[in-house]
Protein backbone atom coordinates (compact mmCIF):
# COMPACT_ATOMS: atom_id res chain seq x y z
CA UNK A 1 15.07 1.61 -107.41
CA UNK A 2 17.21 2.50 -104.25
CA UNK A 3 15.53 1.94 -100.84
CA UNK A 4 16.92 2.84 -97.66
CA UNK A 5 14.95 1.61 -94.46
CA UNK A 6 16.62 2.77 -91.36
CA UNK A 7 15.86 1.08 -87.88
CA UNK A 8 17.14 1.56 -84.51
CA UNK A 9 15.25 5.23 -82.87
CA UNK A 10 13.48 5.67 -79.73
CA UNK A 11 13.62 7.16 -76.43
CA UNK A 12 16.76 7.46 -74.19
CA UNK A 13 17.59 9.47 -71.49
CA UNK A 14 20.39 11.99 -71.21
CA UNK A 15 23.76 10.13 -71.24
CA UNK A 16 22.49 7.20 -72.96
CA UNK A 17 23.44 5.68 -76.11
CA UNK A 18 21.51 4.58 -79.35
CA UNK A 19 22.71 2.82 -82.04
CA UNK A 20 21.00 3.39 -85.78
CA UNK A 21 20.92 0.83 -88.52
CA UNK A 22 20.08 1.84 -92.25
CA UNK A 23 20.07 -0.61 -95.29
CA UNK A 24 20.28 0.28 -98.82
CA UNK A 25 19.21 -1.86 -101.74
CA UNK A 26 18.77 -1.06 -105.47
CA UNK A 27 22.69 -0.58 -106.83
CA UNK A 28 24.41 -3.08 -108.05
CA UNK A 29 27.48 -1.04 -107.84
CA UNK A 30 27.21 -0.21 -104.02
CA UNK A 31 26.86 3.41 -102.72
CA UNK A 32 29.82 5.99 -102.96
CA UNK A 33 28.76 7.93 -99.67
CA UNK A 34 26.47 7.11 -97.17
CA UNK A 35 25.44 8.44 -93.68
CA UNK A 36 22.72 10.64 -91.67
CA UNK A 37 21.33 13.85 -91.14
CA UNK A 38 18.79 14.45 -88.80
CA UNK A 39 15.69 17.72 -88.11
CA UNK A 40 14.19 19.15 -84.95
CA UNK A 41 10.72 20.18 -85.44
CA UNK A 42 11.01 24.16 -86.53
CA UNK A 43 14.66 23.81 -87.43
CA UNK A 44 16.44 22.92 -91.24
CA UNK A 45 17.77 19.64 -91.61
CA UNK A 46 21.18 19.06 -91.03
CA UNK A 47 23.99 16.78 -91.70
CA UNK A 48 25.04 14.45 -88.41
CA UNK A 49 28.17 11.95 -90.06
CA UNK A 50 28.82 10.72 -93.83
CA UNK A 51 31.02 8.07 -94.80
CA UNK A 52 32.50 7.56 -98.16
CA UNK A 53 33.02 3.98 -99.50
CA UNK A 54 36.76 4.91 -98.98
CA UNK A 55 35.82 5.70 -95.47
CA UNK A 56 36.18 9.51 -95.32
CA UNK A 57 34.34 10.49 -93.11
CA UNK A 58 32.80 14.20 -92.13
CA UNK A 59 30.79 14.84 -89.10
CA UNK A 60 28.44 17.82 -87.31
CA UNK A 61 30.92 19.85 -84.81
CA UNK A 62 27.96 19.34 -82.20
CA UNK A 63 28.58 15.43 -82.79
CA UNK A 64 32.11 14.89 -83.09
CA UNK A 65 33.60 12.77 -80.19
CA UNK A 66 29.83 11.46 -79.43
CA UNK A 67 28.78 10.50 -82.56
CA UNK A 68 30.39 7.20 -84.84
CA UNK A 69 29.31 6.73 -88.20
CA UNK A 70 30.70 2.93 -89.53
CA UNK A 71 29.76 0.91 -92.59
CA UNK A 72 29.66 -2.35 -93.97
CA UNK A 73 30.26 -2.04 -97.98
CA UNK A 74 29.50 -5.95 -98.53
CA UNK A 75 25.78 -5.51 -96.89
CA UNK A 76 25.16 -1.92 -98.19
CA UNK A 77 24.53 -0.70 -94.74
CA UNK A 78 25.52 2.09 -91.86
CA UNK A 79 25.65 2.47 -89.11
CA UNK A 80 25.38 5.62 -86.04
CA UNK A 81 26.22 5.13 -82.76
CA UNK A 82 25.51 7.81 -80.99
CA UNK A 83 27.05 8.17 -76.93
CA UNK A 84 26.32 10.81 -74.21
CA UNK A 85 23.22 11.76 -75.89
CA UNK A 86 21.96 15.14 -75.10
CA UNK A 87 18.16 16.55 -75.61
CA UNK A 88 19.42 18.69 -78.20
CA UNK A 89 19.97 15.80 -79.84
CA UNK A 90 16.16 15.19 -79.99
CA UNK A 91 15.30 14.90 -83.91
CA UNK A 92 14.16 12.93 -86.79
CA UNK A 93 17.02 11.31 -88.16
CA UNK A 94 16.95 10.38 -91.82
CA UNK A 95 19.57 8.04 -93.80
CA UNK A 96 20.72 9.52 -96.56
CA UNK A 97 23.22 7.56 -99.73
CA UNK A 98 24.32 8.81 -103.04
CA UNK A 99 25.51 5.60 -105.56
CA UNK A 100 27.95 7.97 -107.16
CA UNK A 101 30.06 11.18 -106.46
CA UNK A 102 27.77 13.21 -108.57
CA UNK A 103 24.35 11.67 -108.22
CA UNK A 104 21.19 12.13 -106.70
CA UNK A 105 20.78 11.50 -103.23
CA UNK A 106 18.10 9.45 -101.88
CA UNK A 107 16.60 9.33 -98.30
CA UNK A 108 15.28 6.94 -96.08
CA UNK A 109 11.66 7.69 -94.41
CA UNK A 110 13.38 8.76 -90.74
CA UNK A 111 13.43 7.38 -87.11
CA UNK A 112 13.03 9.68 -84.39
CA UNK A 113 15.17 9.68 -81.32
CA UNK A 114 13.74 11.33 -78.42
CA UNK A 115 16.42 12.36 -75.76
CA UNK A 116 14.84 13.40 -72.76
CA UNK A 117 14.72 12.49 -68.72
């Protein structure tokens, strides 16, 4: 069974940075893509940054240049540092992995980061 359990929200002011953490566990084949997408309260969710095991990696125009996905294949976890943070980036950010190109995905249970003064 895959579990995901993300760490690393909470509250920063504008310009400040955060850094999110998110473990996987349950394939013993690793994960083909990883990464985060995050939802404001009355809005869709949304994809932030995903990383494939052979590191390509797509990211949110409204992120790109703030935003840094990494991962670490040998501990099945990734990684979001997120710079210059602006309130728009205000959401509940959810990890997100899929063990092959074709599979299921499976999310974590979300961290907020609040981005306000």
């Amino acid at each position: 069974q895959v579990q995901l359990v993300e760490s690393g929200g909470g509250l920063v002011q504008p310009g400040g940075s955060l850094r999110l953490s998110c473990a996987a566990s349950g394939s013993r084949t690793g994960f083909y893509d990883m990464g985060w997408f995050r939802q404001a309260p009355g809005k869709q969710r949304e994809l932030v940054a995903t990383m494939t095991s052979g590191t390509y990696t797509v990211y949110a125009d409204s992120v790109r240049g703030r935003f840094t996905i990494s991962r670490d294949n040998a501990k099945d976890t990734v990684y979001l540092q997120m710079a210059s943070l602006k309130p728009e980036d205000t959401a509940t950010y959810y990890c997100y992995c899929k063990i092959g190109e074709i599979s299921a995905a499976y999310w974590g249970q979300g961290t907020q980061v609040t981005v306000s003064s």
